[in-house]
PDB file of N, CA and C in Angstrom:
ATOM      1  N   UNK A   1      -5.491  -0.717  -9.116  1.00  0.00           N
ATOM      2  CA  UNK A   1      -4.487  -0.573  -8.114  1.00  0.00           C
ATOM      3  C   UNK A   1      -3.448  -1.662  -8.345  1.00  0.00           C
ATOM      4  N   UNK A   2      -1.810  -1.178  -8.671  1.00  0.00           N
ATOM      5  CA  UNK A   2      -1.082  -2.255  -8.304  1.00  0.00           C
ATOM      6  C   UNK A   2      -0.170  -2.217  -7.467  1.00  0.00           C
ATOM      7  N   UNK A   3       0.061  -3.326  -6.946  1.00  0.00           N
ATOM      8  CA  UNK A   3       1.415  -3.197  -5.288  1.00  0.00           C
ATOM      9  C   UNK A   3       1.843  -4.215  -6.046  1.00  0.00           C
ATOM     10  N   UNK A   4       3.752  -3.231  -5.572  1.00  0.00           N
ATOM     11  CA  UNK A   4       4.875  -4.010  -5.528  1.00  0.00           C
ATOM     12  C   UNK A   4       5.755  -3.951  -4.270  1.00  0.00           C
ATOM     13  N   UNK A   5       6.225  -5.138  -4.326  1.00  0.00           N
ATOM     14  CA  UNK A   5       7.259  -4.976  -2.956  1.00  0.00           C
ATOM     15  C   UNK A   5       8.142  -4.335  -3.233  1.00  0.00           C
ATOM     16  N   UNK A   6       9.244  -3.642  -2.213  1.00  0.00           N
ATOM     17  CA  UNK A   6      10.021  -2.912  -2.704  1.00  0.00           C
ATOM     18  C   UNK A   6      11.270  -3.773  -1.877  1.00  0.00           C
ATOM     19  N   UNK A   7      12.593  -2.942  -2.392  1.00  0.00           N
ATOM     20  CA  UNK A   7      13.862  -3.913  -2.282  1.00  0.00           C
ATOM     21  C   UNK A   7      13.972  -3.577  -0.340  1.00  0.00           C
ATOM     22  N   UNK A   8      13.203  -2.943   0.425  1.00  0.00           N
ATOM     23  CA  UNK A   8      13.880  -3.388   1.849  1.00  0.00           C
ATOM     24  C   UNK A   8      12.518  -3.669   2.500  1.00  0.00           C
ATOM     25  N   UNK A   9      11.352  -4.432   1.960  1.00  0.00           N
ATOM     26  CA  UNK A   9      10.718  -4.663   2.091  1.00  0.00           C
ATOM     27  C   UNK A   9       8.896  -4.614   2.537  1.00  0.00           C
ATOM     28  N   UNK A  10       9.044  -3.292   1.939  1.00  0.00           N
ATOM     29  CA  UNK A  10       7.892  -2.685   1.728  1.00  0.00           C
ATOM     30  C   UNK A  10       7.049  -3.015   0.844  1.00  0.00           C
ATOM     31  N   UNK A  11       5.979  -1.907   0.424  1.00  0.00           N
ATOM     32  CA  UNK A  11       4.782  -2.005  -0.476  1.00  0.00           C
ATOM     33  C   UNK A  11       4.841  -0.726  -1.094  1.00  0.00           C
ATOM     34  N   UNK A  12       4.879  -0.751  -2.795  1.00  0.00           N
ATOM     35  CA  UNK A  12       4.446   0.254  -3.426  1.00  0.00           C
ATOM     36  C   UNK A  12       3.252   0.233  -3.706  1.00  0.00           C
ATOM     37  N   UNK A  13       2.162   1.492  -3.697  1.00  0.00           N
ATOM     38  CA  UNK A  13       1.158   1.606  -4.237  1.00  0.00           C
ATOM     39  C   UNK A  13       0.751   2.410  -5.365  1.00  0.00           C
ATOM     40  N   UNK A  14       0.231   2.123  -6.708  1.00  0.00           N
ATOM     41  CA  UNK A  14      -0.375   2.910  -7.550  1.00  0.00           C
ATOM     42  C   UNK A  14      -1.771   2.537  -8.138  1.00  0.00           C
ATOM     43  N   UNK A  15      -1.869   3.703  -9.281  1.00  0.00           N
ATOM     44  CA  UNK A  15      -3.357   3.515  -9.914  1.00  0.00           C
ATOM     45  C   UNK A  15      -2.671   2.563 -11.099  1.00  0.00           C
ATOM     46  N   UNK A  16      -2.623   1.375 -11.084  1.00  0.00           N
ATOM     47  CA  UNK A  16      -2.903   1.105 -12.827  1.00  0.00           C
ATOM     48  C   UNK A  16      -3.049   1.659 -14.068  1.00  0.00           C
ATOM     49  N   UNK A  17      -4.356   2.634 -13.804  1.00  0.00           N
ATOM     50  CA  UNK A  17      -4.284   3.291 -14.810  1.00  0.00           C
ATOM     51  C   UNK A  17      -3.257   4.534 -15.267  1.00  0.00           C
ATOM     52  N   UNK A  18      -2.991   4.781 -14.614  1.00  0.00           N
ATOM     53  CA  UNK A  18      -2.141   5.746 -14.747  1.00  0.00           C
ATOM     54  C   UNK A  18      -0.663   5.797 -14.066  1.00  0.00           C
ATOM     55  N   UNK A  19      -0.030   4.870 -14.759  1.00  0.00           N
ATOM     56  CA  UNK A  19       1.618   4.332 -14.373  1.00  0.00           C
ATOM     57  C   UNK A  19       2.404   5.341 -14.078  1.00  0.00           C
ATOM     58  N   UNK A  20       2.341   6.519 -15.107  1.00  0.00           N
ATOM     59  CA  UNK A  20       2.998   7.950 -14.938  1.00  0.00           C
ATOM     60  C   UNK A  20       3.145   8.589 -13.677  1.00  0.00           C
ATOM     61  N   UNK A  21       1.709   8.178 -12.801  1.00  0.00           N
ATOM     62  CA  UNK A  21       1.358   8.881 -11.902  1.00  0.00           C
ATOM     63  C   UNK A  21       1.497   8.788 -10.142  1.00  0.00           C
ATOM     64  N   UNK A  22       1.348  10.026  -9.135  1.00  0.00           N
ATOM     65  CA  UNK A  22       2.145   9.543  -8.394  1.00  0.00           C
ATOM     66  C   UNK A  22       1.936   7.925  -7.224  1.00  0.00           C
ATOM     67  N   UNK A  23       2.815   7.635  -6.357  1.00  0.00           N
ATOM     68  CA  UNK A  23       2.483   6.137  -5.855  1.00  0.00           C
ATOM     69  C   UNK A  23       2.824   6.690  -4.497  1.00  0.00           C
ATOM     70  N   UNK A  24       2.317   5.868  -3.371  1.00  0.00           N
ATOM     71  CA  UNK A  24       1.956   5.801  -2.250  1.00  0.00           C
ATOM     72  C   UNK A  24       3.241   4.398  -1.545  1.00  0.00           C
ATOM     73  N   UNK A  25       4.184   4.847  -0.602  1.00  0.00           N
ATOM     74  CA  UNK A  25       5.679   3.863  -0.359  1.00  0.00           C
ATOM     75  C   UNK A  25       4.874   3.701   0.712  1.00  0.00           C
ATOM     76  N   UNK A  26       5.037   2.292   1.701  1.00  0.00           N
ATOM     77  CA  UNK A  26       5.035   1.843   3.045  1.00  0.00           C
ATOM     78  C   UNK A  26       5.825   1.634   3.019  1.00  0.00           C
ATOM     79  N   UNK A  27       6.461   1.438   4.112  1.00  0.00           N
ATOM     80  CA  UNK A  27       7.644   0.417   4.869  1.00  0.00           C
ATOM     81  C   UNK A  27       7.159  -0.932   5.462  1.00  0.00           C
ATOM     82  N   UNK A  28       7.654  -1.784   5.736  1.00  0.00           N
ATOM     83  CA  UNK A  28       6.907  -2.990   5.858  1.00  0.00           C
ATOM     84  C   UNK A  28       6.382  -3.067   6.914  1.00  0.00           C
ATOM     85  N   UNK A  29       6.686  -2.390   8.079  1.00  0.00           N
ATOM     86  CA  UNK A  29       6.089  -2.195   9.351  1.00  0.00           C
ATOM     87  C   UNK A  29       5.007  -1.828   9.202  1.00  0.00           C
ATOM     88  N   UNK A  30       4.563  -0.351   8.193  1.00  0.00           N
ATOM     89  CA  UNK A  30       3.444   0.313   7.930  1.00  0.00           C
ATOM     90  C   UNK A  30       2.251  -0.336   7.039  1.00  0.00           C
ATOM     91  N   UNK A  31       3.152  -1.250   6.050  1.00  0.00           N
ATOM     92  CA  UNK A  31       2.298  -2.424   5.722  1.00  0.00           C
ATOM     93  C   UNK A  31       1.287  -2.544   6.677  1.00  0.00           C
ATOM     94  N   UNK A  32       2.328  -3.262   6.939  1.00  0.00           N
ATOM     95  CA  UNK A  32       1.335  -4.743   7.975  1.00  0.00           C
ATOM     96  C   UNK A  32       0.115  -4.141   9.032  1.00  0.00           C
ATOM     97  N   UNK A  33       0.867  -2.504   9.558  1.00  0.00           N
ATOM     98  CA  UNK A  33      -0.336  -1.938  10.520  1.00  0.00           C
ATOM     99  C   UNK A  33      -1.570  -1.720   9.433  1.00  0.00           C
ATOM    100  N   UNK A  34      -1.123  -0.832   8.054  1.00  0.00           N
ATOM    101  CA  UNK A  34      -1.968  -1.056   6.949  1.00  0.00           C
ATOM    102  C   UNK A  34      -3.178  -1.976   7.240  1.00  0.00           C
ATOM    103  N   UNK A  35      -2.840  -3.199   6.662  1.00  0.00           N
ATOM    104  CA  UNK A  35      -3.634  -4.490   6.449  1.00  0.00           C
ATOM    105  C   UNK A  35      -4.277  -4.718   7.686  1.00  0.00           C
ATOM    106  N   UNK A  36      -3.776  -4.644   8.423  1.00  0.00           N
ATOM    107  CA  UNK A  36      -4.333  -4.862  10.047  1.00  0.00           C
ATOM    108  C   UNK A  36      -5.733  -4.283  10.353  1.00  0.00           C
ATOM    109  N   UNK A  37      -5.470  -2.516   9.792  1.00  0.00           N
ATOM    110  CA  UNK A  37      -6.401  -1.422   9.857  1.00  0.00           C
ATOM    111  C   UNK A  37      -7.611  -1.879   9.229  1.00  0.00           C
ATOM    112  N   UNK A  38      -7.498  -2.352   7.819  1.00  0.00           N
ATOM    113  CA  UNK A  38      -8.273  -2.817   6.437  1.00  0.00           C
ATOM    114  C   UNK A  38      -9.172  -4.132   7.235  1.00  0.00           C
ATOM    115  N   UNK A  39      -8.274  -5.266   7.677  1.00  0.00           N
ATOM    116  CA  UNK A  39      -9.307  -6.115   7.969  1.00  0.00           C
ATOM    117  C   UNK A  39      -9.732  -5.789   9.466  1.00  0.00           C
ATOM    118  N   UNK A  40      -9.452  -4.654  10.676  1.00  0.00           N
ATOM    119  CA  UNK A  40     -10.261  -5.056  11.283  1.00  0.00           C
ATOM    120  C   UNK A  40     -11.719  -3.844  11.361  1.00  0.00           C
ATOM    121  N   UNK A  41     -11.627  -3.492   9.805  1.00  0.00           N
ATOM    122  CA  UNK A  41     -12.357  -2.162   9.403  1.00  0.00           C
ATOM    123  C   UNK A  41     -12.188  -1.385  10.147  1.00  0.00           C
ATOM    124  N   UNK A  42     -11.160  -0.580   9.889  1.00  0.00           N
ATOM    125  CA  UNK A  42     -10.804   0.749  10.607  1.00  0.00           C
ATOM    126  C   UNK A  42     -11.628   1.810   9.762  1.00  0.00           C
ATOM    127  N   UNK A  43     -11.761   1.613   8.495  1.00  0.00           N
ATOM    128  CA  UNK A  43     -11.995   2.385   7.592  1.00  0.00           C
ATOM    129  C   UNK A  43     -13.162   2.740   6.681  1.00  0.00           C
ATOM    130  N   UNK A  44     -13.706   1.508   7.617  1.00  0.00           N
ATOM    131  CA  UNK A  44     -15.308   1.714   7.090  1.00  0.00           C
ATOM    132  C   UNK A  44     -16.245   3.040   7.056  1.00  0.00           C
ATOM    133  N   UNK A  45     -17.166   3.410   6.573  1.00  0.00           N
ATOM    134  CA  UNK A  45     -17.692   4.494   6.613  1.00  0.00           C
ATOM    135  C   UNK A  45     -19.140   3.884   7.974  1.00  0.00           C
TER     136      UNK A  45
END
């Protein structure tokens, strides 16, 4: 997986392996709810 910021301040997401392939945009707002979700395990199984 690599993330880049983007120019109005978001997060790009892709596979590494496969650069060609398609990527996943946040906005920086959606970020941050993102990360929020992740650590307060929203997403756990």
């Amino acid at each position: 997986m690599e993330i880049a910021p983007t120019v109005i301040g978001g997060r790009s997401i892709r596979d590494g392996k496969d650069r060609s392939g398609p990527h996943l945009t946040f906005t920086g707002d959606a970020w941050q709810a993102f990360l929020l979700d992740v650590k307060s395990r929203e997403f756990d199984r």
